[in-house]
PDB file of N, CA and C in Angstrom:
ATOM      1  N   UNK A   1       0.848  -1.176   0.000  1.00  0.00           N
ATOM      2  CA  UNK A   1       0.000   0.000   0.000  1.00  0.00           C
ATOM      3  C   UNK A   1       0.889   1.233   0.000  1.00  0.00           C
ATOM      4  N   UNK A   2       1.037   1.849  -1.401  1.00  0.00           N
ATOM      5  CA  UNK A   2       1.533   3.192  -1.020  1.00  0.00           C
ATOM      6  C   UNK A   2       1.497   3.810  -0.072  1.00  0.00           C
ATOM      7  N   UNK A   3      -0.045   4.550   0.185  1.00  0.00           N
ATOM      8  CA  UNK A   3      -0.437   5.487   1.184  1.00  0.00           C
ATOM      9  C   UNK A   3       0.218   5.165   2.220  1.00  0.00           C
ATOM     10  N   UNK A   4      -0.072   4.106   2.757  1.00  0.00           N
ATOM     11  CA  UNK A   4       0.891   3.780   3.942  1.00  0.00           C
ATOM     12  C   UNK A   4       2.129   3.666   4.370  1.00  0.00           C
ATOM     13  N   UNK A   5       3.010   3.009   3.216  1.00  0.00           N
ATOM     14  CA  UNK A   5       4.638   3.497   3.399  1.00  0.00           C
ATOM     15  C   UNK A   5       4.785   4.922   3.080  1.00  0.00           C
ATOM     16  N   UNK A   6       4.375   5.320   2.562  1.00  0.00           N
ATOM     17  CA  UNK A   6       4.428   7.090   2.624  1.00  0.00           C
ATOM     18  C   UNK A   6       3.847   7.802   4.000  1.00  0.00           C
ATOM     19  N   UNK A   7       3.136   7.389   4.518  1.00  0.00           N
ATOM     20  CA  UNK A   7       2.472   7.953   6.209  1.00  0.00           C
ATOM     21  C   UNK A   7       3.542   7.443   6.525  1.00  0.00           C
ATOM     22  N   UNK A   8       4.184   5.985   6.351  1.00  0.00           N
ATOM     23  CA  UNK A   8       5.321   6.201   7.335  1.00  0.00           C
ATOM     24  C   UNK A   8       6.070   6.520   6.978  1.00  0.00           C
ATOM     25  N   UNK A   9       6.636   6.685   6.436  1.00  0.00           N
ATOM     26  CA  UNK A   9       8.263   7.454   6.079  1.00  0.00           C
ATOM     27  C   UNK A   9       8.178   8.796   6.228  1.00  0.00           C
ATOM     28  N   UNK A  10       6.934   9.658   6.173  1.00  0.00           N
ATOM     29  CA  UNK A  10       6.582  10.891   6.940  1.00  0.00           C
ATOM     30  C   UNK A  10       6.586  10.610   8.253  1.00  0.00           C
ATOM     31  N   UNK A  11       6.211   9.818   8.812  1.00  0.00           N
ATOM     32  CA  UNK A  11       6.114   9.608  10.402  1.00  0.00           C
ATOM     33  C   UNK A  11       7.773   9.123  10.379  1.00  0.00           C
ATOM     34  N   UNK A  12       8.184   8.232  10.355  1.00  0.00           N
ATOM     35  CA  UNK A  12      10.176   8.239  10.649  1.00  0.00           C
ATOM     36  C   UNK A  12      10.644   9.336  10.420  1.00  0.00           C
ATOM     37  N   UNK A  13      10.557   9.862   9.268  1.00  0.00           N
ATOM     38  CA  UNK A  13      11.258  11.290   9.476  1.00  0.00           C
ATOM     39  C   UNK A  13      10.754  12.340  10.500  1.00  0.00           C
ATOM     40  N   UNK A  14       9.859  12.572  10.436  1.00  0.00           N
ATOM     41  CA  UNK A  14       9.434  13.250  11.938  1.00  0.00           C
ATOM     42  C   UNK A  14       9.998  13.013  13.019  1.00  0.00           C
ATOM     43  N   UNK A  15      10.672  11.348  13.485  1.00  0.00           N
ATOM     44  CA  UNK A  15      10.559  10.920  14.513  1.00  0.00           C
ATOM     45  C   UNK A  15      11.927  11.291  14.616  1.00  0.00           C
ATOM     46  N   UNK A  16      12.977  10.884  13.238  1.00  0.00           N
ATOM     47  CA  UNK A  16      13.935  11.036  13.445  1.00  0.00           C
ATOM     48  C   UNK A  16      14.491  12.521  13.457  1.00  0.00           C
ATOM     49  N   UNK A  17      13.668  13.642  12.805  1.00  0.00           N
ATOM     50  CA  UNK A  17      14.123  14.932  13.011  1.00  0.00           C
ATOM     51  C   UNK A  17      14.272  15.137  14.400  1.00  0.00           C
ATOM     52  N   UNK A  18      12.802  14.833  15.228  1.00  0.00           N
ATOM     53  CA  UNK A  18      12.675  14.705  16.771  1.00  0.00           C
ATOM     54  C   UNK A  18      13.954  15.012  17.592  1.00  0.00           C
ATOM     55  N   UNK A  19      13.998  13.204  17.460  1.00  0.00           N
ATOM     56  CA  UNK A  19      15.472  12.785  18.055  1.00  0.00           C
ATOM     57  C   UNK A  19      16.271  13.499  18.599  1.00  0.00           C
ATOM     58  N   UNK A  20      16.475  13.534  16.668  1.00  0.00           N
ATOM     59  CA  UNK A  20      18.046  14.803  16.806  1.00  0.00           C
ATOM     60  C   UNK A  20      18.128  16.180  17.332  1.00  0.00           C
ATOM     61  N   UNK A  21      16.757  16.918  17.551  1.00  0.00           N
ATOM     62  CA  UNK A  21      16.555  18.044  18.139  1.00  0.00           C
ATOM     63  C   UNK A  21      16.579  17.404  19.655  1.00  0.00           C
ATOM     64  N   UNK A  22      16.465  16.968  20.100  1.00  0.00           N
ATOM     65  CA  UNK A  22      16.133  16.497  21.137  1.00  0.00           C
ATOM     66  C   UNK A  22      17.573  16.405  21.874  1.00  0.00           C
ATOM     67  N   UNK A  23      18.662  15.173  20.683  1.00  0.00           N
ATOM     68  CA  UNK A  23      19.968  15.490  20.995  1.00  0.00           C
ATOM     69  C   UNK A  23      20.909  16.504  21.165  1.00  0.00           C
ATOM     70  N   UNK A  24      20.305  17.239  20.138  1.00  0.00           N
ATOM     71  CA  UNK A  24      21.426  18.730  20.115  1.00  0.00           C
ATOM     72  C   UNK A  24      20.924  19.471  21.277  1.00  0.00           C
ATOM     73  N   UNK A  25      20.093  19.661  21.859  1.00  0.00           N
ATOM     74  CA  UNK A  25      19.592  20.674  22.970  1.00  0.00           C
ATOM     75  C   UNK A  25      20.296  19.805  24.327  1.00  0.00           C
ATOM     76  N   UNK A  26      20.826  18.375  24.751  1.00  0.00           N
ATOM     77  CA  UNK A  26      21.125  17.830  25.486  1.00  0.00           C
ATOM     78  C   UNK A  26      22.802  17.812  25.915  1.00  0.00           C
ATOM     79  N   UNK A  27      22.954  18.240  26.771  1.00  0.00           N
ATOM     80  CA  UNK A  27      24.684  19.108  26.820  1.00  0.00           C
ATOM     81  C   UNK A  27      25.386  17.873  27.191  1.00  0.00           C
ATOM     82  N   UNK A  28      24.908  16.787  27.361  1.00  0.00           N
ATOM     83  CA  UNK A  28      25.652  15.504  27.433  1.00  0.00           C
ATOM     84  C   UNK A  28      26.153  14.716  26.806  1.00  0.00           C
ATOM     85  N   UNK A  29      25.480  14.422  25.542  1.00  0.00           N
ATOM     86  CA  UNK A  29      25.137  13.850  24.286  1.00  0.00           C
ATOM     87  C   UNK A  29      25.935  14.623  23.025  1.00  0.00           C
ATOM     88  N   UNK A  30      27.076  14.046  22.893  1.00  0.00           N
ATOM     89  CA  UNK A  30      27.501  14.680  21.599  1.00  0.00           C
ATOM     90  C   UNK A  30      26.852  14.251  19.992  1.00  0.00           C
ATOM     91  N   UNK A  31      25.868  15.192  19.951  1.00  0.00           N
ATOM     92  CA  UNK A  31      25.198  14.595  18.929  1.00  0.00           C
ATOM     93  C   UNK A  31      25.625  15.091  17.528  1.00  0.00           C
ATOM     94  N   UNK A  32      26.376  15.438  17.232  1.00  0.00           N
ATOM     95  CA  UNK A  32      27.394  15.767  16.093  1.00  0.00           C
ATOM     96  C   UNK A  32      27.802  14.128  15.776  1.00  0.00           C
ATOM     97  N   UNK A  33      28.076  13.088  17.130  1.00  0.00           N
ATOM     98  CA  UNK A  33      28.856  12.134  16.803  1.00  0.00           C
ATOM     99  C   UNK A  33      27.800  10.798  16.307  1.00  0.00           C
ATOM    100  N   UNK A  34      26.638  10.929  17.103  1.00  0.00           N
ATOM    101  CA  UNK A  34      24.989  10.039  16.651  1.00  0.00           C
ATOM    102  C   UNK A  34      24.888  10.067  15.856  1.00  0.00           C
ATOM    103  N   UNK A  35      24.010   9.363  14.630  1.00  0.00           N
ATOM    104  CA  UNK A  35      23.818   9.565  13.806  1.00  0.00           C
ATOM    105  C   UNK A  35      22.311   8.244  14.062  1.00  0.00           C
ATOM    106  N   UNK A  36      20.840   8.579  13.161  1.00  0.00           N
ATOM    107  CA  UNK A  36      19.904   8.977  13.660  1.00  0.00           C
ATOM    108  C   UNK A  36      19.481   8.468  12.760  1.00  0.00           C
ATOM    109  N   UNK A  37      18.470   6.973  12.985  1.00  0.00           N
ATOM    110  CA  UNK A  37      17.568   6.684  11.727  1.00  0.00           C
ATOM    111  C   UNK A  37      16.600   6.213  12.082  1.00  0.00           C
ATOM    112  N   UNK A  38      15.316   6.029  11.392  1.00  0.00           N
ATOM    113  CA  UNK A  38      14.081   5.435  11.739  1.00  0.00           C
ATOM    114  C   UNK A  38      13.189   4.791  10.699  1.00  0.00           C
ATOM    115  N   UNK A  39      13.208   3.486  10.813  1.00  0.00           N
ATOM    116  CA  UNK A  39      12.278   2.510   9.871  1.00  0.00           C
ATOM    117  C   UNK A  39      10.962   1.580  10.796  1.00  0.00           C
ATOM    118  N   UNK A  40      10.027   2.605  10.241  1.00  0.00           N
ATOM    119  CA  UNK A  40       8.419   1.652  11.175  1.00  0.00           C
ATOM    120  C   UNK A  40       8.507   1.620  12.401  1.00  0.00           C
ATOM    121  N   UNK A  41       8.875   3.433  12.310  1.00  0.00           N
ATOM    122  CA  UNK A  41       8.915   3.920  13.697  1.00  0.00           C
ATOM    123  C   UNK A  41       9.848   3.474  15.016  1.00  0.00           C
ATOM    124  N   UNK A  42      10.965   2.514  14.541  1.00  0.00           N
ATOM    125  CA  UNK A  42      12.112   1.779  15.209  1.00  0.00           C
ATOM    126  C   UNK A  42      13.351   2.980  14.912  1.00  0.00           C
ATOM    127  N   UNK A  43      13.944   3.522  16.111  1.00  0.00           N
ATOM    128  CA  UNK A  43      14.727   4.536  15.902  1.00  0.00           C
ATOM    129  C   UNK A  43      16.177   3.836  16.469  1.00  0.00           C
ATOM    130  N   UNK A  44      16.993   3.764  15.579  1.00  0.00           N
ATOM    131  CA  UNK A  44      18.054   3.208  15.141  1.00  0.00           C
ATOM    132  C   UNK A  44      19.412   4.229  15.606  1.00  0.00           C
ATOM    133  N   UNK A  45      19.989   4.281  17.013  1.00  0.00           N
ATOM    134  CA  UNK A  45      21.166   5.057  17.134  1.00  0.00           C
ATOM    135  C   UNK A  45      22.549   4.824  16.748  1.00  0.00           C
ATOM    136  N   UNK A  46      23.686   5.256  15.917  1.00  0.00           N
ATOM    137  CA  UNK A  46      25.060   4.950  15.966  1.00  0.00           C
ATOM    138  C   UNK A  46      26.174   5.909  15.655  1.00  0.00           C
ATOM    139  N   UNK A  47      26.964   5.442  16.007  1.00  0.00           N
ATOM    140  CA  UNK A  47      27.999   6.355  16.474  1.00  0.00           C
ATOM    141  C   UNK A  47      28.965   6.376  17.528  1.00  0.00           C
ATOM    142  N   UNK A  48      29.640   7.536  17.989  1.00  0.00           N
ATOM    143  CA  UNK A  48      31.000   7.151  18.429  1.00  0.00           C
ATOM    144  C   UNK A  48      30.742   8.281  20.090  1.00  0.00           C
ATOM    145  N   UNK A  49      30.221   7.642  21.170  1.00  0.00           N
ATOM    146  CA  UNK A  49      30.026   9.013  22.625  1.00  0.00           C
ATOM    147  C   UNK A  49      31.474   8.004  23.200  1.00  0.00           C
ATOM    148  N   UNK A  50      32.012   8.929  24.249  1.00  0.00           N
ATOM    149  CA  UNK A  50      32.878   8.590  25.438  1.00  0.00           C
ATOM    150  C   UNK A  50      32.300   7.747  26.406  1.00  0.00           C
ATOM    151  N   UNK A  51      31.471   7.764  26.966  1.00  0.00           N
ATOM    152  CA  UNK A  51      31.287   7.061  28.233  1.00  0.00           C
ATOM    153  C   UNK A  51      29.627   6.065  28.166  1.00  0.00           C
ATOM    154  N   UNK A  52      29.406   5.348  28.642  1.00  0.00           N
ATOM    155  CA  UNK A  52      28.336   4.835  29.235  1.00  0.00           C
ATOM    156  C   UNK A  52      27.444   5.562  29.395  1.00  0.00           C
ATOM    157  N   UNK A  53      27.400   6.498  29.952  1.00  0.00           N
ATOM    158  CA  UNK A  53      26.296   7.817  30.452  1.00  0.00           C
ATOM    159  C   UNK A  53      26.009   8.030  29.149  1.00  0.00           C
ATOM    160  N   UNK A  54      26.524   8.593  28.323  1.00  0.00           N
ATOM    161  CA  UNK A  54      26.627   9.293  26.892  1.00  0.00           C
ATOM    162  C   UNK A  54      25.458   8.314  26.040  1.00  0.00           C
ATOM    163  N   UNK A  55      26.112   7.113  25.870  1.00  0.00           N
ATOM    164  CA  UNK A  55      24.613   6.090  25.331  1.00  0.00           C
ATOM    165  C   UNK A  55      23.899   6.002  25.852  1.00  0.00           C
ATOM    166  N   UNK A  56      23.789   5.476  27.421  1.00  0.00           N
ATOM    167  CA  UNK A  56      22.421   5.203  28.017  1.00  0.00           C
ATOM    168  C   UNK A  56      21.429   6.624  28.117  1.00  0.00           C
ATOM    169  N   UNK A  57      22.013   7.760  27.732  1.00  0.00           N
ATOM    170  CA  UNK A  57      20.907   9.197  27.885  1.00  0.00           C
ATOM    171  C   UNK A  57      20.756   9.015  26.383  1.00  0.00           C
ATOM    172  N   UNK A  58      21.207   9.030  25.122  1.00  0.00           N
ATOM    173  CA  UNK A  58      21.235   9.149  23.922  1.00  0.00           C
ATOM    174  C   UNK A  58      19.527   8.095  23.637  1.00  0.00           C
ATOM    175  N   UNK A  59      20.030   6.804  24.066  1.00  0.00           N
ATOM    176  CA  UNK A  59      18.724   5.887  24.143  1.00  0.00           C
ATOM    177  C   UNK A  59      17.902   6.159  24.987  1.00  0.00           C
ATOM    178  N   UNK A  60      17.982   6.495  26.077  1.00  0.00           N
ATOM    179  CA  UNK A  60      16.423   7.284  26.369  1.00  0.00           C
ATOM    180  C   UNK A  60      15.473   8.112  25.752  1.00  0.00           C
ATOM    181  N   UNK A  61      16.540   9.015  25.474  1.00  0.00           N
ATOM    182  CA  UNK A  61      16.213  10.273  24.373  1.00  0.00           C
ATOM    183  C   UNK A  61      15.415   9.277  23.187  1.00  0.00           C
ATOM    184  N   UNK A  62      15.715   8.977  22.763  1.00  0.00           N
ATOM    185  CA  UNK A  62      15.147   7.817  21.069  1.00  0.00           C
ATOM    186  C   UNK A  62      14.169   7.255  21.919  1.00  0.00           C
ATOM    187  N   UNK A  63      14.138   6.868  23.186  1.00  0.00           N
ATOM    188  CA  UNK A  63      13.371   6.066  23.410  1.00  0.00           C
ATOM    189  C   UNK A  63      11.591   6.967  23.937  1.00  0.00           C
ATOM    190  N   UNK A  64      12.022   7.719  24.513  1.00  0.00           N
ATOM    191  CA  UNK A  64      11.127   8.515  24.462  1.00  0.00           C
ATOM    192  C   UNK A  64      10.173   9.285  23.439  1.00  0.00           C
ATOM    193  N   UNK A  65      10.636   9.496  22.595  1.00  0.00           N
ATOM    194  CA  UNK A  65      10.224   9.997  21.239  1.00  0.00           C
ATOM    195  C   UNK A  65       9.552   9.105  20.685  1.00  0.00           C
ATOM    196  N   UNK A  66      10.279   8.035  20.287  1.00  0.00           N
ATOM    197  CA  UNK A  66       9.483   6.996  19.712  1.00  0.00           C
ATOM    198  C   UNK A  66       8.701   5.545  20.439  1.00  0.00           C
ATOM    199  N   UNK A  67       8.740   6.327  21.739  1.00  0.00           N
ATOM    200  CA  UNK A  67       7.391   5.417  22.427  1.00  0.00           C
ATOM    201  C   UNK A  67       7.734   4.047  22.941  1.00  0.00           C
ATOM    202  N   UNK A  68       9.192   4.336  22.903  1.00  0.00           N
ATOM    203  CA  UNK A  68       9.800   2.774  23.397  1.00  0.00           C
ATOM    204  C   UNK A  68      10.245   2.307  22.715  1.00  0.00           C
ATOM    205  N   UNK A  69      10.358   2.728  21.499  1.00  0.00           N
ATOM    206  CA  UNK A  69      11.009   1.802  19.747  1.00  0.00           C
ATOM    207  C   UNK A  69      12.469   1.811  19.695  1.00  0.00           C
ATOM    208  N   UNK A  70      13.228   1.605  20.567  1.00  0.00           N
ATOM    209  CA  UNK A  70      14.387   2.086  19.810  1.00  0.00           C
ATOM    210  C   UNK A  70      15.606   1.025  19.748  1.00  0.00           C
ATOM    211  N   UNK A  71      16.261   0.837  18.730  1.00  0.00           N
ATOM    212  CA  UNK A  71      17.585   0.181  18.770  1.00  0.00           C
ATOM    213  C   UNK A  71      18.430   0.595  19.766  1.00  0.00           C
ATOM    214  N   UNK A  72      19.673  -0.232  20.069  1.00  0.00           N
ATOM    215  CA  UNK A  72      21.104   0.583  21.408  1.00  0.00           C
ATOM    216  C   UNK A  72      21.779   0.819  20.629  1.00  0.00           C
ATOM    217  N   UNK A  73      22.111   1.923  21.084  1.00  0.00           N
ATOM    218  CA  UNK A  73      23.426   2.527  21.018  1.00  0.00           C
ATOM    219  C   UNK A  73      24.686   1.923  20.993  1.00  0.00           C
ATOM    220  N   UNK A  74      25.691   2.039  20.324  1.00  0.00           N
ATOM    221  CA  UNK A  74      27.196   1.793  20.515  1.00  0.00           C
ATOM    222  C   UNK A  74      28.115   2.626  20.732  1.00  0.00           C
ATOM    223  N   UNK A  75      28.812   1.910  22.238  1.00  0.00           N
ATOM    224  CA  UNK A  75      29.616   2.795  22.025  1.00  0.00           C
ATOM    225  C   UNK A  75      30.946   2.173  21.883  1.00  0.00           C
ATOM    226  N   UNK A  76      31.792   3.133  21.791  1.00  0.00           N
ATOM    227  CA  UNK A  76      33.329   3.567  21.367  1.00  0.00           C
ATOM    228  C   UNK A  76      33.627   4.400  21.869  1.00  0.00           C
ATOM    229  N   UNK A  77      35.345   3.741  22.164  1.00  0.00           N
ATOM    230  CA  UNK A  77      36.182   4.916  22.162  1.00  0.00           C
ATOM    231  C   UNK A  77      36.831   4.341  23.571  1.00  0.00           C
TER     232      UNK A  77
END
C-alpha cells in the first residue's frame, strides 16, 4: 500500500528529526557524533560518545520519542 509506506516514512522522518533536536539541545550527548535513523517507527542510534552515560541518555532520548522503539546505542572509544 503506497499510502501507507508514505504515512510512514513521513512519520520516521518526523521521529527522526525529533530525536536529533532532542539530541542537540542535550549538553551531554555529543550529537554531532549520533547519527539517527528510523524505519516503522524503530529509531536506530550509531555512532561514536565517550562514556556509558553518553549512550544510556542518547537511548532514552530515542526512546522517548518513539514510544519505546528504539535500537542501542554503541559505544566507542
Amino acid at each position: 500500500n503506497k499510502e501507507g509506506s508514505v504515512k510512514g516514512y513521513a512519520g520516521d522522518t518526523a521521529t527522526t528529526s525529533e530525536v536529533k533536536a532532542k539530541l542537540l539541545a542535550d549538553d551531554l550527548v555529543p550529537s554531532r557524533k549520533v547519527k539517527v535513523e528510523t524505519t516503522d517507527g524503530v529509531v536506530q542510534l550509531s555512532g561514536t560518545v565517550e562514556t556509558q552515560e553518553q549512550s544510556d541518555r542518547a537511548e532514552s532520548i530515542a526512546k522517548a520519542v518513539a514510544g519505546g522503539k528504539s535500537g542501542k546505542a554503541e559505544r566507542k572509544g
